[in-house]
Protein backbone atom coordinates (compact mmCIF):
# COMPACT_ATOMS: atom_id res chain seq x y z
CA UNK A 1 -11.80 -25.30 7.03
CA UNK A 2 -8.96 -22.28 6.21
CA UNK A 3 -6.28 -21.91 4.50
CA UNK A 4 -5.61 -18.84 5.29
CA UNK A 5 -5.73 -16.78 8.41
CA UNK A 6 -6.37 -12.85 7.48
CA UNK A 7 -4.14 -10.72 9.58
CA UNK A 8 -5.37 -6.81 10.11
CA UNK A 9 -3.01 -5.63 7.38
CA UNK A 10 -4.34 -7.80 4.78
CA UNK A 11 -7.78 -6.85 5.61
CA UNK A 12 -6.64 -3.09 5.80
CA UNK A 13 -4.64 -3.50 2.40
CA UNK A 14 -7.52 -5.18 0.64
CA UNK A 15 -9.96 -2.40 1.34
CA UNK A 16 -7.78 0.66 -0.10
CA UNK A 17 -7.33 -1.56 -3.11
CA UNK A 18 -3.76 -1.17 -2.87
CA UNK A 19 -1.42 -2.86 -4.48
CA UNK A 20 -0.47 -5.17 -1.54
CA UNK A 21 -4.18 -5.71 -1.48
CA UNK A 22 -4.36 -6.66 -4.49
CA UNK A 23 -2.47 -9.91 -3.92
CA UNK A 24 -4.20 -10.12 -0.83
CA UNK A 25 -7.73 -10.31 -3.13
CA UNK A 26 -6.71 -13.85 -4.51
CA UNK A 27 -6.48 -15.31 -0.65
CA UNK A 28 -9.33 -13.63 0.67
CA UNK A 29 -11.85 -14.33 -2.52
CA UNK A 30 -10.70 -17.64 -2.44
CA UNK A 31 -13.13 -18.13 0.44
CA UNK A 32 -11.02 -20.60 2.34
CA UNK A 33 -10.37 -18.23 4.94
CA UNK A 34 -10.35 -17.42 8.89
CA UNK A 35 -10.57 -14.06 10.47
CA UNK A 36 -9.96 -14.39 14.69
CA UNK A 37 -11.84 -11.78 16.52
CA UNK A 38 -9.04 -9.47 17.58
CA UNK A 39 -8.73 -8.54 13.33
CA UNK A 40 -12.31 -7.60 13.79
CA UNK A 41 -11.57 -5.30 16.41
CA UNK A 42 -8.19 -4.04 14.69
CA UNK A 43 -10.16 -3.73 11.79
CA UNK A 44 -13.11 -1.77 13.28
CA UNK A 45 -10.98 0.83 14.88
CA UNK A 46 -9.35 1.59 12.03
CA UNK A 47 -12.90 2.07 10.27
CA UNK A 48 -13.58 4.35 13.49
CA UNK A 49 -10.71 6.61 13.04
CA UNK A 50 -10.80 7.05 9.25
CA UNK A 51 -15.00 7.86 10.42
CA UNK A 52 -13.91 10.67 12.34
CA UNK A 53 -10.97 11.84 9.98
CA UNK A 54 -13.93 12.10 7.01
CA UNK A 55 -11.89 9.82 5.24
CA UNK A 56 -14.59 7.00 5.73
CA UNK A 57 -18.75 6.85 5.61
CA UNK A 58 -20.36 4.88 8.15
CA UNK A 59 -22.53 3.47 5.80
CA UNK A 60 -18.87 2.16 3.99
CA UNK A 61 -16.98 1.33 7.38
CA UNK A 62 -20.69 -1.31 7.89
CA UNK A 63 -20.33 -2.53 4.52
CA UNK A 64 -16.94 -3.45 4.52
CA UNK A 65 -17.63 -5.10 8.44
CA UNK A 66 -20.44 -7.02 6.40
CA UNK A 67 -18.37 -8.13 4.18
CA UNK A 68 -15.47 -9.40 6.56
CA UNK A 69 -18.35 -11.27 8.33
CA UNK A 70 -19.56 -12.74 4.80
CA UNK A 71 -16.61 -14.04 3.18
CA UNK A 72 -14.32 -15.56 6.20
CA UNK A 73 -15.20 -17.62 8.94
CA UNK A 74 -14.63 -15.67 11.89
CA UNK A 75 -12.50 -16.64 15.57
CA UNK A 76 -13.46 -16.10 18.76
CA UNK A 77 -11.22 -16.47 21.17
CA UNK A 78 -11.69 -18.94 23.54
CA UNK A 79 -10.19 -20.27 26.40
CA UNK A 80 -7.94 -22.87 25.12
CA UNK A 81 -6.84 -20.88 21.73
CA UNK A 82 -6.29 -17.85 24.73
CA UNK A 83 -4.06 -20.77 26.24
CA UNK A 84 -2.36 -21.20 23.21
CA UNK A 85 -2.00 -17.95 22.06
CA UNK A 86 -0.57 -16.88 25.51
CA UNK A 87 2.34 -19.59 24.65
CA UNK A 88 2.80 -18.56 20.98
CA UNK A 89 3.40 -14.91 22.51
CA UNK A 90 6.22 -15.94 24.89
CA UNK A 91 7.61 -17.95 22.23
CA UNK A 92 7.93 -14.89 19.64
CA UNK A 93 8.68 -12.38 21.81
CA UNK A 94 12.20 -13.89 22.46
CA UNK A 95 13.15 -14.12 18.36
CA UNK A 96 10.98 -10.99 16.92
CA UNK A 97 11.26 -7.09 18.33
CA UNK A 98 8.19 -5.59 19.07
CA UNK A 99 5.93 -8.90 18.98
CA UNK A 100 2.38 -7.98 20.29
CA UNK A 101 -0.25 -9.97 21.55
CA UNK A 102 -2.58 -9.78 18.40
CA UNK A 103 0.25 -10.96 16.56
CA UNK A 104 0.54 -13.88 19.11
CA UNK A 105 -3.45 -14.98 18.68
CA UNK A 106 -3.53 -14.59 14.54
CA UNK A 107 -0.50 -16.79 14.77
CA UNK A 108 -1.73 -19.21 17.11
CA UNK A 109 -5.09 -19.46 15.02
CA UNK A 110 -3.15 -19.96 12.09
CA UNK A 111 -1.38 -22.87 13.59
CA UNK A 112 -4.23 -24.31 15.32
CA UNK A 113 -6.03 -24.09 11.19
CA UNK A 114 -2.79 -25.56 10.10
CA UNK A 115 -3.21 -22.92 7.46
CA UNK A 116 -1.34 -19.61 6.83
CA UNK A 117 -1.26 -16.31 8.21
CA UNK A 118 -1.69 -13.21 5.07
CA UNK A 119 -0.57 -10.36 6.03
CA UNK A 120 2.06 -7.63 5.29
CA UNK A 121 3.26 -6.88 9.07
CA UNK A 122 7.24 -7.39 9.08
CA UNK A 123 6.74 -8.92 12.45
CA UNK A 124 5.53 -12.39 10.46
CA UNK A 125 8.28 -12.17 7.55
CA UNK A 126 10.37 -15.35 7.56
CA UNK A 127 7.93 -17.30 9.07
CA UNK A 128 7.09 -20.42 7.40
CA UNK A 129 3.53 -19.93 8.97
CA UNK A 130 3.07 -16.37 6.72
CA UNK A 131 2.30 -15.90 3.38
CA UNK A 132 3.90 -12.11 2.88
CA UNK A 133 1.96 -10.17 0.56
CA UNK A 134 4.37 -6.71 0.37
């Protein structure tokens, strides 16, 4: 199904067009990507604040949703990835400073995909499971 798991900082990156973005273009155009439902949220309340800071149309914040929605297969998070993820979370926490939980289900869906995560967050940098795009 995916190669590649889109992590909120990918997504983020890809939108402003910067140029971490820009390498993170080739992985999500490639269409062989997965986007679990806590990026959606991430993503969305980012949308939200830039909304209310004017830096952001609503009619732009939908588009870009629409377009998450349109070129990755999206998440959910069910009960066994929830399992899972619950297990990858006490696992990082002990070798990475500031692990969060979102960081714990994007990883786990990655692993469960046996594909690999994209994103720019330092918390996933020398992991064999990330593909670091900054």
């Amino acid at each position: 199904m995916a190669g590649y798991v889109i992590d909120t900082y990918a997504w983020i990156e890809y939108f402003r067009g910067s140029p971490e973005g820009i390498v993170a273009k080739g992985y999500i155009e490639s269409r062989e990507t997965a986007t679990p439902t806590i990026v959606i949220l991430e993503l969305r309340k980012n949308l939200v604040r830039k909304i209310k800071e004017g830096k952001e149309t609503r009619k732009g914040a939908e588009e870009k949703m629409d377009y998450v929605r349109s070129a990755s297969t999206i998440i959910d998070l069910g009960y066994a990835s929830s399992i899972k993820a619950a297990e990858t979370d006490l696992e990082m926490k002990q070798k990475v400073k500031n692990w969060g939980v979102a960081d714990a289900i994007v990883l786990s869906a990655a692993r469960e995909l046996n594909a690999k995560v994209v994103t720019g967050d330092e918390h996933f940098r020398g992991l064999r499971d990330a593909v670091m795009i900054k």
